[in-house]
C-alpha atoms as a PDB file:
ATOM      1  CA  UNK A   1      26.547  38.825   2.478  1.00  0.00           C
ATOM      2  CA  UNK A   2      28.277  40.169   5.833  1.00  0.00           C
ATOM      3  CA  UNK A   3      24.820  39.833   7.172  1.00  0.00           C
ATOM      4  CA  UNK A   4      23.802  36.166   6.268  1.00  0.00           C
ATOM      5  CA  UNK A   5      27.696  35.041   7.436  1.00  0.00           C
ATOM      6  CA  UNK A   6      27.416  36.827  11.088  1.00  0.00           C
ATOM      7  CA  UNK A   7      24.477  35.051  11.597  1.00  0.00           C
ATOM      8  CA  UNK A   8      25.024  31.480  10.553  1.00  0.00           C
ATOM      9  CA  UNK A   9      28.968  31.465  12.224  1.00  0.00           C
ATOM     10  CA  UNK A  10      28.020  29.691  15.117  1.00  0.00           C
ATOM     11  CA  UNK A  11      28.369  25.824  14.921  1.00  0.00           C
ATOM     12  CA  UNK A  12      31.629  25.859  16.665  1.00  0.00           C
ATOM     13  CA  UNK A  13      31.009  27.918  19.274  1.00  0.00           C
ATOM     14  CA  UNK A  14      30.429  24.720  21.829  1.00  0.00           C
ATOM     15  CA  UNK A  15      33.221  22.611  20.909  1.00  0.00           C
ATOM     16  CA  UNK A  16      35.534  25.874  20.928  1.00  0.00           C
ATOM     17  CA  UNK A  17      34.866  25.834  24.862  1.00  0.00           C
ATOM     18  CA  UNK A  18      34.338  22.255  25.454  1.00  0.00           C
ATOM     19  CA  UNK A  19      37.007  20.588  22.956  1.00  0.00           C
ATOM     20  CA  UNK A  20      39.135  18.206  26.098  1.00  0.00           C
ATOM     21  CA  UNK A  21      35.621  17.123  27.133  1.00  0.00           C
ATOM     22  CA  UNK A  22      35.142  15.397  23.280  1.00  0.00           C
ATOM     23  CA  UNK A  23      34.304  11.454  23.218  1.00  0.00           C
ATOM     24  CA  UNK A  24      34.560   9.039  20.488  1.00  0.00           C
ATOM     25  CA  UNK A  25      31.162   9.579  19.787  1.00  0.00           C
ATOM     26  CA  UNK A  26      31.250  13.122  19.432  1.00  0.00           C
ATOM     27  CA  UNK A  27      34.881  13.107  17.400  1.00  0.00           C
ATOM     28  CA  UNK A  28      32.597  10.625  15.214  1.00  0.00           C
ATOM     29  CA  UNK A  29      29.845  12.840  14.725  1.00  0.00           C
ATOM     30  CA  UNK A  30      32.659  16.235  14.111  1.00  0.00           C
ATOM     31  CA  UNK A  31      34.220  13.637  11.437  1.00  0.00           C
ATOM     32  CA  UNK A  32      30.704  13.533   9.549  1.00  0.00           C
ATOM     33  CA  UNK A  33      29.711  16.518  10.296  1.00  0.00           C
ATOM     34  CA  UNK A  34      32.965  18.171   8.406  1.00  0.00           C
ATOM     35  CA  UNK A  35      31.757  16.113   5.291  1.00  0.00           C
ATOM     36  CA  UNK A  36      28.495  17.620   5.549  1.00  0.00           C
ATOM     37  CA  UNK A  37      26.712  13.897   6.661  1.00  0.00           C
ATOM     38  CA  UNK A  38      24.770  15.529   8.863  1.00  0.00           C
ATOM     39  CA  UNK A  39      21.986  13.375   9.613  1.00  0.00           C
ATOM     40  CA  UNK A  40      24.433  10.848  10.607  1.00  0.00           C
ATOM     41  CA  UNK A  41      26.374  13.195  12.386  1.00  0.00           C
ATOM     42  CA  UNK A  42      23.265  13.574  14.413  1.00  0.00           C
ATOM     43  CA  UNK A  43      22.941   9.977  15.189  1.00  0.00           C
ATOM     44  CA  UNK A  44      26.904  10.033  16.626  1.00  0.00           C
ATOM     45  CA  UNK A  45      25.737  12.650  18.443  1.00  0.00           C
ATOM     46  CA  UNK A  46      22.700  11.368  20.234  1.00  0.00           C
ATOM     47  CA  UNK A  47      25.347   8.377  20.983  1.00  0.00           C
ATOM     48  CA  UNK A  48      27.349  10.980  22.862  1.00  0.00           C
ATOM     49  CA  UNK A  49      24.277  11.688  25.015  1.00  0.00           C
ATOM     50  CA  UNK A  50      22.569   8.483  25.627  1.00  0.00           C
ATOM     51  CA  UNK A  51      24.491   7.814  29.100  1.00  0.00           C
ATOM     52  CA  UNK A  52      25.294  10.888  29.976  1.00  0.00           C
ATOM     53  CA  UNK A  53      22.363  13.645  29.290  1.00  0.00           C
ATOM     54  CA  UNK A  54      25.038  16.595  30.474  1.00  0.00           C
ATOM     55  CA  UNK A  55      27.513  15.730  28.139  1.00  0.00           C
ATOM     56  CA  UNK A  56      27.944  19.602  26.862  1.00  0.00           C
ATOM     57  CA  UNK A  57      29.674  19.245  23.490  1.00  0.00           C
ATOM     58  CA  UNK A  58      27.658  16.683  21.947  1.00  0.00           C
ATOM     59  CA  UNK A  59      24.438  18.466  22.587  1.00  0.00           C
ATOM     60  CA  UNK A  60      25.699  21.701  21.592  1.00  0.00           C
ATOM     61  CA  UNK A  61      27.161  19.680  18.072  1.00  0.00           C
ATOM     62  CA  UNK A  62      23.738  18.068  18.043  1.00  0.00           C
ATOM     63  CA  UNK A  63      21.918  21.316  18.219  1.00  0.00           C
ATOM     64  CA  UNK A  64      24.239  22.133  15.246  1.00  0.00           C
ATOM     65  CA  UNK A  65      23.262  19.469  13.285  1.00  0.00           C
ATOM     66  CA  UNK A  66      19.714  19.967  14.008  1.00  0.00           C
ATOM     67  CA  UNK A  67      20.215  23.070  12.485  1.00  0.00           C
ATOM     68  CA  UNK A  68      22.065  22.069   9.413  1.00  0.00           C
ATOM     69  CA  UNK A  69      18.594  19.641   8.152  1.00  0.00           C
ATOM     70  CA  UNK A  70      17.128  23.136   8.750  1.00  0.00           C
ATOM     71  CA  UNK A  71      15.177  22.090  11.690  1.00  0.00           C
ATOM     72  CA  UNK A  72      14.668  24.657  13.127  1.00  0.00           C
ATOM     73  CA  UNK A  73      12.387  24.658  15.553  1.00  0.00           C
ATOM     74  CA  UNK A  74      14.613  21.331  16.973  1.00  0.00           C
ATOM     75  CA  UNK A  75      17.772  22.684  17.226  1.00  0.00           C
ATOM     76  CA  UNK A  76      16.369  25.630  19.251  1.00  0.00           C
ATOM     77  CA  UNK A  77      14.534  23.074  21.972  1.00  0.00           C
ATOM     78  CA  UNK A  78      18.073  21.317  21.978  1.00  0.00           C
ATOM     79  CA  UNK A  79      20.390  24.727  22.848  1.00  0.00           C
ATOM     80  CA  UNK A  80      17.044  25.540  24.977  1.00  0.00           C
ATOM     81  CA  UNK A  81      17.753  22.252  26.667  1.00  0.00           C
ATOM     82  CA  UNK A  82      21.345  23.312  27.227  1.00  0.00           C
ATOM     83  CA  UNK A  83      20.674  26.676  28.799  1.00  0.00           C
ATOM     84  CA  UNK A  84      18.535  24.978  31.119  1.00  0.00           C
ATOM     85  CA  UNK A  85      20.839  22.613  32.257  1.00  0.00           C
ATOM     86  CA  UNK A  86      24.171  24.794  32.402  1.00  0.00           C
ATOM     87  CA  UNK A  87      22.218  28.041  33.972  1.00  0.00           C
ATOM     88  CA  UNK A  88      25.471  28.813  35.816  1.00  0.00           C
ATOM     89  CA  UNK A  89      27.941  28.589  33.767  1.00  0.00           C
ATOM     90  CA  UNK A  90      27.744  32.189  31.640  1.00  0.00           C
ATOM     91  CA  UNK A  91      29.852  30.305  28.558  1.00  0.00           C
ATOM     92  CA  UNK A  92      27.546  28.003  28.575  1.00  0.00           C
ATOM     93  CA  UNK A  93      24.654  30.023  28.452  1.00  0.00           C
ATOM     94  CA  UNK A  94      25.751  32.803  26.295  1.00  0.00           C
ATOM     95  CA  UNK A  95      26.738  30.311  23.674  1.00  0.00           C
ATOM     96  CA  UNK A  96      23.328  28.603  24.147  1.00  0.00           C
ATOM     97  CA  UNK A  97      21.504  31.218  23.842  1.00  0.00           C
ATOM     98  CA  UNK A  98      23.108  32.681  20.788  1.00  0.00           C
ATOM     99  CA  UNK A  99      22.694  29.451  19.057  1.00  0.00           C
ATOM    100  CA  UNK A 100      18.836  29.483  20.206  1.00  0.00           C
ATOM    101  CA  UNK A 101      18.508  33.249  18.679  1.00  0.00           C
ATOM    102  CA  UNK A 102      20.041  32.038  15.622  1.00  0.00           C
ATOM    103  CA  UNK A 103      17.677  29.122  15.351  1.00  0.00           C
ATOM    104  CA  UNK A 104      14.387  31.472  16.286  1.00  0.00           C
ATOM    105  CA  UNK A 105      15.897  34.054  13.462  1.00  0.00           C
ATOM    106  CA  UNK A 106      15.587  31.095  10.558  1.00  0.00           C
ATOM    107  CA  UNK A 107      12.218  30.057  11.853  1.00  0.00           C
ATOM    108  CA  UNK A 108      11.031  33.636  11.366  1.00  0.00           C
ATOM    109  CA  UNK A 109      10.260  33.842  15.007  1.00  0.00           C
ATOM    110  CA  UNK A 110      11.783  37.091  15.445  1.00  0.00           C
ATOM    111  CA  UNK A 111      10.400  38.086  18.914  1.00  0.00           C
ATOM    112  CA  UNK A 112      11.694  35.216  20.568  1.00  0.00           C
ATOM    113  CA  UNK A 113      15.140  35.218  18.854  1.00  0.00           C
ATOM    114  CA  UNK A 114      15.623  38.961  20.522  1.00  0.00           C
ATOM    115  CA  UNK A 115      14.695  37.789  23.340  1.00  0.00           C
ATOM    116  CA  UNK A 116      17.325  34.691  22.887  1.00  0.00           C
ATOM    117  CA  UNK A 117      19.858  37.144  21.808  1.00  0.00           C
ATOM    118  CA  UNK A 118      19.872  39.823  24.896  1.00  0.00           C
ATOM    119  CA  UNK A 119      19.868  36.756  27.226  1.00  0.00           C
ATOM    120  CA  UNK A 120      23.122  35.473  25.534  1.00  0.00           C
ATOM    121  CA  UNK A 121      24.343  39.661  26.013  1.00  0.00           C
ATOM    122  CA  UNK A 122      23.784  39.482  30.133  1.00  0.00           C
ATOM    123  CA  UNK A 123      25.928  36.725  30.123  1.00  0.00           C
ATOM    124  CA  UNK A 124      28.699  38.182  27.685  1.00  0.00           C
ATOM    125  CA  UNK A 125      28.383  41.757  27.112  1.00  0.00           C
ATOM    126  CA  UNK A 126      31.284  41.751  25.132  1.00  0.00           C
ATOM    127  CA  UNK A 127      30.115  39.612  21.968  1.00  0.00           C
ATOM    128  CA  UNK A 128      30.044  41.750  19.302  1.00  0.00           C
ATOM    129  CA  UNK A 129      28.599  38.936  17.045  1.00  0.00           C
ATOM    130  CA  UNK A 130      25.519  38.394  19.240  1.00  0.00           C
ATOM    131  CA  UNK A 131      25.015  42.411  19.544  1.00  0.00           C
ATOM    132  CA  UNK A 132      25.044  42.517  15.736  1.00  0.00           C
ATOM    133  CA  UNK A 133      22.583  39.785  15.367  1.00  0.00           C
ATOM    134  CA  UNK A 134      20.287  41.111  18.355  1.00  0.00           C
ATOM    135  CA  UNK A 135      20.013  44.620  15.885  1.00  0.00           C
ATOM    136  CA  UNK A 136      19.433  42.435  12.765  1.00  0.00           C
ATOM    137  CA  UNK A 137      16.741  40.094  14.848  1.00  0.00           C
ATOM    138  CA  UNK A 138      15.154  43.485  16.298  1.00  0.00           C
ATOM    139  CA  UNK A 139      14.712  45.542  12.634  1.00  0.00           C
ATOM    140  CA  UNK A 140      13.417  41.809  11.367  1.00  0.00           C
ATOM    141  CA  UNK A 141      10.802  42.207  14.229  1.00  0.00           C
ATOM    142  CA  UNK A 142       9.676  45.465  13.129  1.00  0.00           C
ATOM    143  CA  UNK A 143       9.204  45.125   9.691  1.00  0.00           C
ATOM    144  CA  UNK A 144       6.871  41.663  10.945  1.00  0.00           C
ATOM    145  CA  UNK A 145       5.064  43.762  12.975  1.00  0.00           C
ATOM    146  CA  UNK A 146       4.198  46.632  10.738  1.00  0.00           C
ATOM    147  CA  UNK A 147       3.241  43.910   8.232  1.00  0.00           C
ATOM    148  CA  UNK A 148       1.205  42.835  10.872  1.00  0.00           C
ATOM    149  CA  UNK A 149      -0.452  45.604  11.264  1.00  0.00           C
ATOM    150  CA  UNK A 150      -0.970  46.426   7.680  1.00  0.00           C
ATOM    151  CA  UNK A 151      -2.951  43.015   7.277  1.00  0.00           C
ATOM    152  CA  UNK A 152      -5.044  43.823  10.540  1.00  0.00           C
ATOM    153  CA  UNK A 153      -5.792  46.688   8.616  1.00  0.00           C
ATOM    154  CA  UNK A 154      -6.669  45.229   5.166  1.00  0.00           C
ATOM    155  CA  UNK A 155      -8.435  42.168   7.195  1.00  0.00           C
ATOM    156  CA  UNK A 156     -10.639  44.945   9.081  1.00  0.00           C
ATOM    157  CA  UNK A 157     -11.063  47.076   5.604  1.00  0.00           C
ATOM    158  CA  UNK A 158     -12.820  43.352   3.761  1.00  0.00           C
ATOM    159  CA  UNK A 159     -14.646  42.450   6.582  1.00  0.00           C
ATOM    160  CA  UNK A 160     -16.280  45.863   6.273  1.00  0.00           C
ATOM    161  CA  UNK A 161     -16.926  45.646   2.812  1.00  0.00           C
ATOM    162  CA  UNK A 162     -18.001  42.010   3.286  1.00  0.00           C
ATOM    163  CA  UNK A 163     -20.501  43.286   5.962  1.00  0.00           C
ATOM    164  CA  UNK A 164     -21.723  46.622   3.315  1.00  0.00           C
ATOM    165  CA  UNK A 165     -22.309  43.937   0.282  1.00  0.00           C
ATOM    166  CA  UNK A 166     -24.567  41.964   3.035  1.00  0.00           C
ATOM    167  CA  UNK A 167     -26.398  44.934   4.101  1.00  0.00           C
ATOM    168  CA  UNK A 168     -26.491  45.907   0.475  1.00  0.00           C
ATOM    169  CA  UNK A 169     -27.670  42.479  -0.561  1.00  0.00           C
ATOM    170  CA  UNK A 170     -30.391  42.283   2.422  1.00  0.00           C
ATOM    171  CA  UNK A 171     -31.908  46.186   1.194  1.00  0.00           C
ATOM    172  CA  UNK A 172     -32.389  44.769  -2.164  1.00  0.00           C
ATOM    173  CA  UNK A 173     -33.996  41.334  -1.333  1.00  0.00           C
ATOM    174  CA  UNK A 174     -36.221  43.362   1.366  1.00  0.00           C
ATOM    175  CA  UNK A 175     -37.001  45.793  -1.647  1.00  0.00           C
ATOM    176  CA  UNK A 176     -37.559  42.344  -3.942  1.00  0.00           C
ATOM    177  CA  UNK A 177     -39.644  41.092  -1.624  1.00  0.00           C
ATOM    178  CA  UNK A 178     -41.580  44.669  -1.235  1.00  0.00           C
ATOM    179  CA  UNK A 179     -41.843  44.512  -5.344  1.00  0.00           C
ATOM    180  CA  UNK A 180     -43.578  40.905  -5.055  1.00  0.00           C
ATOM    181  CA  UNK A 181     -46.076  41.809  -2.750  1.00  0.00           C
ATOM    182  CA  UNK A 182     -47.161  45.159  -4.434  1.00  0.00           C
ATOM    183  CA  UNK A 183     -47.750  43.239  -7.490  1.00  0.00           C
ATOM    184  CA  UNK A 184     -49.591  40.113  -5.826  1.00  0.00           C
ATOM    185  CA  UNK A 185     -51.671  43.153  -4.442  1.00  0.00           C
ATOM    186  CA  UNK A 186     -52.361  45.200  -7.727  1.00  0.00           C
ATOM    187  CA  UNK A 187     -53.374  41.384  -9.575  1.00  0.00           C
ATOM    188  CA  UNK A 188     -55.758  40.836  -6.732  1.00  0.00           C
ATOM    189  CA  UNK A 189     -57.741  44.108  -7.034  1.00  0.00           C
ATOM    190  CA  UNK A 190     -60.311  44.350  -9.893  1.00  0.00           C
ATOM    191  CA  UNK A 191     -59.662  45.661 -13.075  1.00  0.00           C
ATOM    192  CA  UNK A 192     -62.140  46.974 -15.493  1.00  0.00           C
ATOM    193  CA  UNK A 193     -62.796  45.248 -18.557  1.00  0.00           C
ATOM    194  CA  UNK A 194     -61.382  45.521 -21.681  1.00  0.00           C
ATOM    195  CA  UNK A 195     -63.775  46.539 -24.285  1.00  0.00           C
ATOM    196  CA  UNK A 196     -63.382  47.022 -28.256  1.00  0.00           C
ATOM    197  CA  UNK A 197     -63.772  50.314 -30.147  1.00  0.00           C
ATOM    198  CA  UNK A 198     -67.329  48.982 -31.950  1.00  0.00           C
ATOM    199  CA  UNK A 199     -68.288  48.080 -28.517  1.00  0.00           C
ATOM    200  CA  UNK A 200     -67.679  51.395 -26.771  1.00  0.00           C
ATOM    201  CA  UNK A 201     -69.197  53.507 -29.623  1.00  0.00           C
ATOM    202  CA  UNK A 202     -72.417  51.100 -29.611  1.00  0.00           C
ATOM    203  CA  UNK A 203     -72.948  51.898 -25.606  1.00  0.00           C
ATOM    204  CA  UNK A 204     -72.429  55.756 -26.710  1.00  0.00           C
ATOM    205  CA  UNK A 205     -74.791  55.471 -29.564  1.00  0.00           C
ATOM    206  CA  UNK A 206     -77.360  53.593 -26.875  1.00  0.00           C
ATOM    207  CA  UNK A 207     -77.096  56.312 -24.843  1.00  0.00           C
ATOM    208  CA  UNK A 208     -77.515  58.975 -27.129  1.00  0.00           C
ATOM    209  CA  UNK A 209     -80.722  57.461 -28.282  1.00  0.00           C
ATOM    210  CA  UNK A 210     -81.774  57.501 -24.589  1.00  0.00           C
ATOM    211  CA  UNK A 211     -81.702  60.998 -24.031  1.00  0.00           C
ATOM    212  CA  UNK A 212     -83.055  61.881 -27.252  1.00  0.00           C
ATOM    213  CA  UNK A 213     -85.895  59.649 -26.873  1.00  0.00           C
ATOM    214  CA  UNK A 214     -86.174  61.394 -22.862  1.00  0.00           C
ATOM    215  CA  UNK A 215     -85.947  64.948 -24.190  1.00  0.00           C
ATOM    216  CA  UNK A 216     -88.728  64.438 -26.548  1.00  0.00           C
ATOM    217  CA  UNK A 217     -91.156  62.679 -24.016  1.00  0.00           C
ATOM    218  CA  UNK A 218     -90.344  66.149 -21.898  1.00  0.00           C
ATOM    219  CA  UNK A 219     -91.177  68.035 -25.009  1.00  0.00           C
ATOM    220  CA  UNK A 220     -94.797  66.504 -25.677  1.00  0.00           C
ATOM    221  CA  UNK A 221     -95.518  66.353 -22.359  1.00  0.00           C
ATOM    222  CA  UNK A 222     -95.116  70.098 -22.178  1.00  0.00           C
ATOM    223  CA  UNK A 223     -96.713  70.870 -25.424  1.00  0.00           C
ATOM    224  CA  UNK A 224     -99.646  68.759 -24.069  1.00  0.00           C
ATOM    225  CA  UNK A 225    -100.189  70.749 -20.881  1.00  0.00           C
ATOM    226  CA  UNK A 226    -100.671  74.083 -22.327  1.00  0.00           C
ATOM    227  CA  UNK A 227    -103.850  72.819 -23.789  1.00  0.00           C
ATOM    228  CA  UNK A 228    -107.125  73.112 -21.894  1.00  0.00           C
ATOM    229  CA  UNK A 229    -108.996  75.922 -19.853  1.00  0.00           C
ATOM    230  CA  UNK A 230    -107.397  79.575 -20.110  1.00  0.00           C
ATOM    231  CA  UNK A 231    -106.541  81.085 -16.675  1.00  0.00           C
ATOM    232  CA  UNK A 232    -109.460  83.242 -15.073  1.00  0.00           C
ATOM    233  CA  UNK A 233    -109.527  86.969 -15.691  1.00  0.00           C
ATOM    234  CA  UNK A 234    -109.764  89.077 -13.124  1.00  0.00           C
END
């Protein structure tokens, strides 16, 4: 809880500096402000700046407002705005510039809020508050960073299994494809016909009858020639 409170105590920090330089306008907008009207504590406080753009304490008190709504990213253009303007006067600035860490820190921008932070330091090295939320701000950064990195890592590790189950996926349509064209291949080649059992005994039978019907042709034919004239006798 020490935490949180160090570095949300800072919506005084302008008028603390700036308090004999208050207008109506601004006393307004402290008056709402106090009972938490903050959006029209805004409007009082963009009255306080209309005519007068370097009027310190109602954009420091409109800043704080800003931040109030939670917006964030406004309120740290607005104390932005006032460093700018005020760049030397080292109040100013260090104020300004601990307000604009503060407002980085809630929008999770954590590199620019240390950055915020150690410019509010050069200008008072003696704020202990702003020291304490420049170490917070800086172990925030870390852990964002090495979270980062971790989902670099898991982003590189899916895109490589993404790319695998492609490559995977392309092998086995090319193999698919392969399959497809053996087969078209084997179906276009002849194939010798089917024939039944009664069928393929028939043709053996035929044949059989053939060669019997050859081997005894051979046989008379031989028989025949060893009738007729003896051989001479010497």
């Amino acid at each position: 809880m020490r935490q949180l409170a160090i570095i949300l105590i800072f919506l005084f920090s302008g008028l603390a500096v700036f308090a004999q330089q208050e207008k109506s306008y601004v006393k307004k907008g402290n008056e709402l402000y106090q009972q938490k009207r903050y959006k029209e504590a805004e409007a009082a406080y963009r009255q306080s700046v209309v005519k007068k753009e370097q009027n310190v304490p109602g954009n420091f008190n409109l800043g704080d407002a800003l931040y109030k709504q939670k917006q964030y990213d406004k309120a740290g253009e607005q104390f932005q705005k006032i460093a700018e303007s005020n760049n030397n006067n080292k109040v100013v600035l260090a104020h300004a510039y601990h307000n604009l860490g503060n407002s980085m820190l809630q929008s999770q921008k954590y590199q620019e809020s240390v950055d915020a932070y150690k410019k509010a330091l050069l200008n008072n090295p003696k704020d202990d508050e702003t020291r304490y939320n420049l170490v917070y701000a800086q172990e925030k950064l870390k852990q964002q960073q090495q979270q980062n990195k971790s989902k670099n890592k898991d982003n590189k590790d899916q895109q490589k299994q993404n790319q695998d189950k492609k490559d995977q996926d392309k092998k086995n349509n090319q193999n698919k494809d392969q399959n497809k064209q053996d087969q078209q291949k084997q179906q276009q080649q002849p194939q010798p016909n089917n024939i039944s059992k009664d069928d393929a005994q028939r043709m053996l039978d035929a044949l059989n009858n053939d060669e019997k019907q050859t081997q005894e042709k051979l046989k008379n034919k031989k028989a025949r020639g060893t009738t007729g004239r003896p051989a001479k006798d010497w």
